[in-house]
Protein backbone atom coordinates (compact mmCIF):
# COMPACT_ATOMS: atom_id res chain seq x y z
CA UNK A 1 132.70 -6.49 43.20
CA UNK A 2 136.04 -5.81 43.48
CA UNK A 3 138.80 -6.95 41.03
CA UNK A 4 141.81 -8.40 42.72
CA UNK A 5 144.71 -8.96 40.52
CA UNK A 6 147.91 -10.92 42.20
CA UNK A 7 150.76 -10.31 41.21
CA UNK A 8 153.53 -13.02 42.01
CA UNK A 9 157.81 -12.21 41.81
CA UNK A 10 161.56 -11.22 42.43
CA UNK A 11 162.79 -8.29 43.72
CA UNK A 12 161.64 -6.03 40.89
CA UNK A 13 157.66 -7.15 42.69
CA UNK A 14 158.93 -6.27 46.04
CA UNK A 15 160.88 -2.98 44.80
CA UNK A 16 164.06 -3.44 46.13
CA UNK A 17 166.36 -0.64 46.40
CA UNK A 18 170.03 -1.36 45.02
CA UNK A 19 171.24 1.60 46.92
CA UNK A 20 170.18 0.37 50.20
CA UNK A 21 173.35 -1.17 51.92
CA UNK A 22 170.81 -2.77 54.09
CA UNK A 23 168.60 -4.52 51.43
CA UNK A 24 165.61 -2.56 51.87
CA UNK A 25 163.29 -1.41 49.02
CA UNK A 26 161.91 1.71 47.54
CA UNK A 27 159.50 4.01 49.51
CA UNK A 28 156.11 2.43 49.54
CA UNK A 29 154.94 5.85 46.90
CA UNK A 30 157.84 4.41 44.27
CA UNK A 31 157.18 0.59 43.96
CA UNK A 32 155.25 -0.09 40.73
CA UNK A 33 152.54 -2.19 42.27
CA UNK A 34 151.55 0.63 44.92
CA UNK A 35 151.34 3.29 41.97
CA UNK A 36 149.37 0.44 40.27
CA UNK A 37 146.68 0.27 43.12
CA UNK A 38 146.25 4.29 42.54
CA UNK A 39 146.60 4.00 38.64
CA UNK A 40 143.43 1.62 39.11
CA UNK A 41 141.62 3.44 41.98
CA UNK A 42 139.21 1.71 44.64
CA UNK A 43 137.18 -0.48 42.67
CA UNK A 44 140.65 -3.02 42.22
CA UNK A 45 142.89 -4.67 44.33
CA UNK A 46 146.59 -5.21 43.81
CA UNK A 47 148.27 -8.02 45.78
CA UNK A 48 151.77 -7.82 45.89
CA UNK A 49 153.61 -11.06 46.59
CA UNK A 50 157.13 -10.19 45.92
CA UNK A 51 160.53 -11.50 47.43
CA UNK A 52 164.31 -10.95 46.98
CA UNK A 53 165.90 -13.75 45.53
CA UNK A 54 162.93 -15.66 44.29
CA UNK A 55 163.13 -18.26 41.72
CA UNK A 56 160.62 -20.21 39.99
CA UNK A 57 158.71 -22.42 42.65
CA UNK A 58 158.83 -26.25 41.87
CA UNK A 59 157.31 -28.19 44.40
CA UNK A 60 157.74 -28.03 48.45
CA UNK A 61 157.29 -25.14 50.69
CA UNK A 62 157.22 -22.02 48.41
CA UNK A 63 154.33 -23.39 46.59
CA UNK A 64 152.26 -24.57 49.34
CA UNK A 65 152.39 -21.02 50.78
CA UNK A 66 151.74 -19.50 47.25
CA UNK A 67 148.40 -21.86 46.93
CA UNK A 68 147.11 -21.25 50.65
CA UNK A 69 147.63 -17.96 49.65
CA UNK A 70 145.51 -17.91 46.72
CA UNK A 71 142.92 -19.79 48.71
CA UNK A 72 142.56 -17.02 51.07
CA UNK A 73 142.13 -14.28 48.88
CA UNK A 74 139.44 -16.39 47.09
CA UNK A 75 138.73 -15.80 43.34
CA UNK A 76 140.75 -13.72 41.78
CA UNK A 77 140.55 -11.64 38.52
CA UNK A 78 144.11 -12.35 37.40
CA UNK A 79 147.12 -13.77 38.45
CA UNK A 80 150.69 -12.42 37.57
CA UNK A 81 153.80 -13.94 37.53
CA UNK A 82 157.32 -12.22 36.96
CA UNK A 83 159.87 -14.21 37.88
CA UNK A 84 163.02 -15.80 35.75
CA UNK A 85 165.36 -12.86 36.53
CA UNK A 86 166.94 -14.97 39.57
CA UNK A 87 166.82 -18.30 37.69
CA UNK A 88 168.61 -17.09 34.61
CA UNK A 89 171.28 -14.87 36.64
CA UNK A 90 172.07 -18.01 38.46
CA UNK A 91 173.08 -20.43 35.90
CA UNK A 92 174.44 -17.03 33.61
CA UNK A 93 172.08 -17.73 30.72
CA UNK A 94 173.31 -21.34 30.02
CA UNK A 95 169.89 -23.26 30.79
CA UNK A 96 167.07 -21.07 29.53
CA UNK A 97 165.17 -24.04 27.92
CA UNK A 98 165.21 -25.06 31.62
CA UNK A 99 163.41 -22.45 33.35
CA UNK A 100 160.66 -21.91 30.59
CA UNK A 101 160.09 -25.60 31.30
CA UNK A 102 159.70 -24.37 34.68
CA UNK A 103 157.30 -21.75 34.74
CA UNK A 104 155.31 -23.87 32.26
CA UNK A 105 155.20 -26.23 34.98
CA UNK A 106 154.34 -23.86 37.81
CA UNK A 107 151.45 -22.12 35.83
CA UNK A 108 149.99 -25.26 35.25
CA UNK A 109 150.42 -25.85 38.99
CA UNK A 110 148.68 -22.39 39.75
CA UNK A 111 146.08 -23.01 36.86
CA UNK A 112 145.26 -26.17 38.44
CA UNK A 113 144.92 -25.00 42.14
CA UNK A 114 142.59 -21.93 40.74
CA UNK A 115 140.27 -24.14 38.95
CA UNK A 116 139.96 -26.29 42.41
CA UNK A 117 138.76 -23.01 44.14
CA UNK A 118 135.88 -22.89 41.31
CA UNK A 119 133.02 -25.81 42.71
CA UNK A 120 132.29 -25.68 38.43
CA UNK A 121 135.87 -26.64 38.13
CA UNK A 122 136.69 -23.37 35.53
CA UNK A 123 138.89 -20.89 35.60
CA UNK A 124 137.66 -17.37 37.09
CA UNK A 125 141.39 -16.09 36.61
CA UNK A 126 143.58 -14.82 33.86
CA UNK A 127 146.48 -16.29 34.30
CA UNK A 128 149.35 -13.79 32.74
CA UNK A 129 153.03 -14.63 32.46
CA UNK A 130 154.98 -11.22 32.60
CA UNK A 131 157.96 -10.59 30.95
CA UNK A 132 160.76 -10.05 33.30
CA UNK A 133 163.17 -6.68 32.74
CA UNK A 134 166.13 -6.64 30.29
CA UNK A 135 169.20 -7.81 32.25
CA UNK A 136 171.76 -4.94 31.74
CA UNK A 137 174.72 -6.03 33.13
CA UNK A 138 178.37 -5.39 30.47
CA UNK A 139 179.03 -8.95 29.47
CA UNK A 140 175.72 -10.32 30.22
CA UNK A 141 174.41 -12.68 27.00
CA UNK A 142 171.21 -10.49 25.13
CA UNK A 143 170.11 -13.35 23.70
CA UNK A 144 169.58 -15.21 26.58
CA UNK A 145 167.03 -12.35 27.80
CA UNK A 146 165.62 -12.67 24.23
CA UNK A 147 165.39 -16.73 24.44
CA UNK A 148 163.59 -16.36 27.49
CA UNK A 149 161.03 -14.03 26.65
CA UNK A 150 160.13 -15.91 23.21
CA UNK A 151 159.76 -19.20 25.40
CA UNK A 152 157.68 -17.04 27.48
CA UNK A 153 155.05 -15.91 24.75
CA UNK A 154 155.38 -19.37 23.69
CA UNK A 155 153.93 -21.44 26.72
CA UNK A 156 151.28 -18.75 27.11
CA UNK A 157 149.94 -19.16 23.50
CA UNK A 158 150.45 -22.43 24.26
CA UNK A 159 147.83 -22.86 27.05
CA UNK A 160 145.41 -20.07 26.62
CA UNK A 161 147.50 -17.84 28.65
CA UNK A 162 148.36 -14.06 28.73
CA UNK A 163 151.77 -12.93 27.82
CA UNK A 164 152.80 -9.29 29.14
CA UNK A 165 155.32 -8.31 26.92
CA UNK A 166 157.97 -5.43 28.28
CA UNK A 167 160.81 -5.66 26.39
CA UNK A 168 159.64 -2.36 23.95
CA UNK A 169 158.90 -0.46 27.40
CA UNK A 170 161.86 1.54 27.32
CA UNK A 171 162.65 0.52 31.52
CA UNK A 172 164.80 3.17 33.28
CA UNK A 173 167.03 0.24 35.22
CA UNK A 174 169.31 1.08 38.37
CA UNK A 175 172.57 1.67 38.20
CA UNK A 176 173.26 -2.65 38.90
CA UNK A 177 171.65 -3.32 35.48
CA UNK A 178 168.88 -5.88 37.52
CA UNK A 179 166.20 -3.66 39.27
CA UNK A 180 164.14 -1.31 38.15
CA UNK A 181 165.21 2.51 38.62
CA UNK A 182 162.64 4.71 40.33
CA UNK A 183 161.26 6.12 36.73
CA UNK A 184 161.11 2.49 35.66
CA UNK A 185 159.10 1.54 38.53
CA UNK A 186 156.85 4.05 37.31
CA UNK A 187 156.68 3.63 33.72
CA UNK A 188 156.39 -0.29 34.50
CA UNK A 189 153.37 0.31 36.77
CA UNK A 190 151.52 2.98 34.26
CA UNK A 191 152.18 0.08 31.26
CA UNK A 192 151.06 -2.31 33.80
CA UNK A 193 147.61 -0.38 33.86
CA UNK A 194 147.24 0.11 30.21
CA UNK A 195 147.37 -3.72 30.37
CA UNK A 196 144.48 -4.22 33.13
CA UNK A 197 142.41 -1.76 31.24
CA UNK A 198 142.12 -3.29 27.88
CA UNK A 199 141.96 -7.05 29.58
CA UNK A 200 139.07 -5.96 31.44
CA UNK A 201 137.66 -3.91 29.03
């Protein structure tokens, strides 16, 4: 059986490239979740759902897709979610309390539409909440990063949920202070699979 572990985000999922005038990402060898699938070999599978821009889904369109697309892949070892990058850049740091209600919300949504794939009505799937990268822009408020990933690891314990902490990963970011470098694409997907390892082990 293989494991498939889906892994749901931003721009830092999709590995885009902040010195591509045109938008595009990283070469397919440099995005985390592609070093991931070789980190893990044959016997896993790494879905990569990632989009530029993203925020956290509420309710209409983006979440339909997201749970037909969960439905399709059938059960699923773990599902990953790294999003709150776009959500706190947007409002500056001012609402965090707001977007860990948010993903609280959204997991439960996900949790929910997992456990309707199971005919027992349990959950086959770790659901994992994944630290988003420091925000390293001159100006930008720390503590709002900090805020965000306590609420995080809060909501997680919460609900029986994993919490993948990164903040002591020591990213290489790009020169923008948002995305992920090439090294820290890297170094994310290596701590990714020290993760995966012990979970499953």
């Amino acid at each position: 059986m293989v494991n498939k572990y889906y892994i749901y985000g931003d721009s830092n999922v999709y590995g885009y490239d902040p010195c591509d005038p045109f938008g595009g990402n990283y070469p397919d060898r440099v995005i985390w979740t592609n070093v991931l699938q070789e980190l893990l070999g044959d016997s896993c599978r790494v879905i990569a759902d990632g989009m530029n821009g993203r925020v956290i889904p509420r309710e209409g369109y983006s979440l339909s897709l997201l749970k037909s697309h969960l439905a399709a892949e059938g059960p699923l070892s773990m599902f990953a979610v790294m999003l709150g990058t776009n959500d706190i850049l947007n409002t500056y740091g001012e609402n965090v309390p707001a977007i860990i209600q948010n993903m609280e919300e959204f997991c439960m949504n996900i949790e929910n539409a997992l456990r309707a794939q199971n005919k027992s009505g349990g959950l086959q799937s770790i659901i994992s909440i994944v630290g988003p990268p420091p925000i390293t822009i001159p100006d930008f408020p720390a503590e709002s990063m900090a805020m965000l990933w306590t609420g995080y690891r809060k909501i997680a314990e919460k609900h029986g949920w994993r919490y993948i902490d990164t903040r002591n990963w020591n990213l290489s970011m790009a020169y923008d202070g948002i995305h992920l470098s090439e090294d820290g694409h890297r170094t994310f997907a290596e701590k990714m699979s020290e993760y995966i390892r012990v979970m499953v082990a």
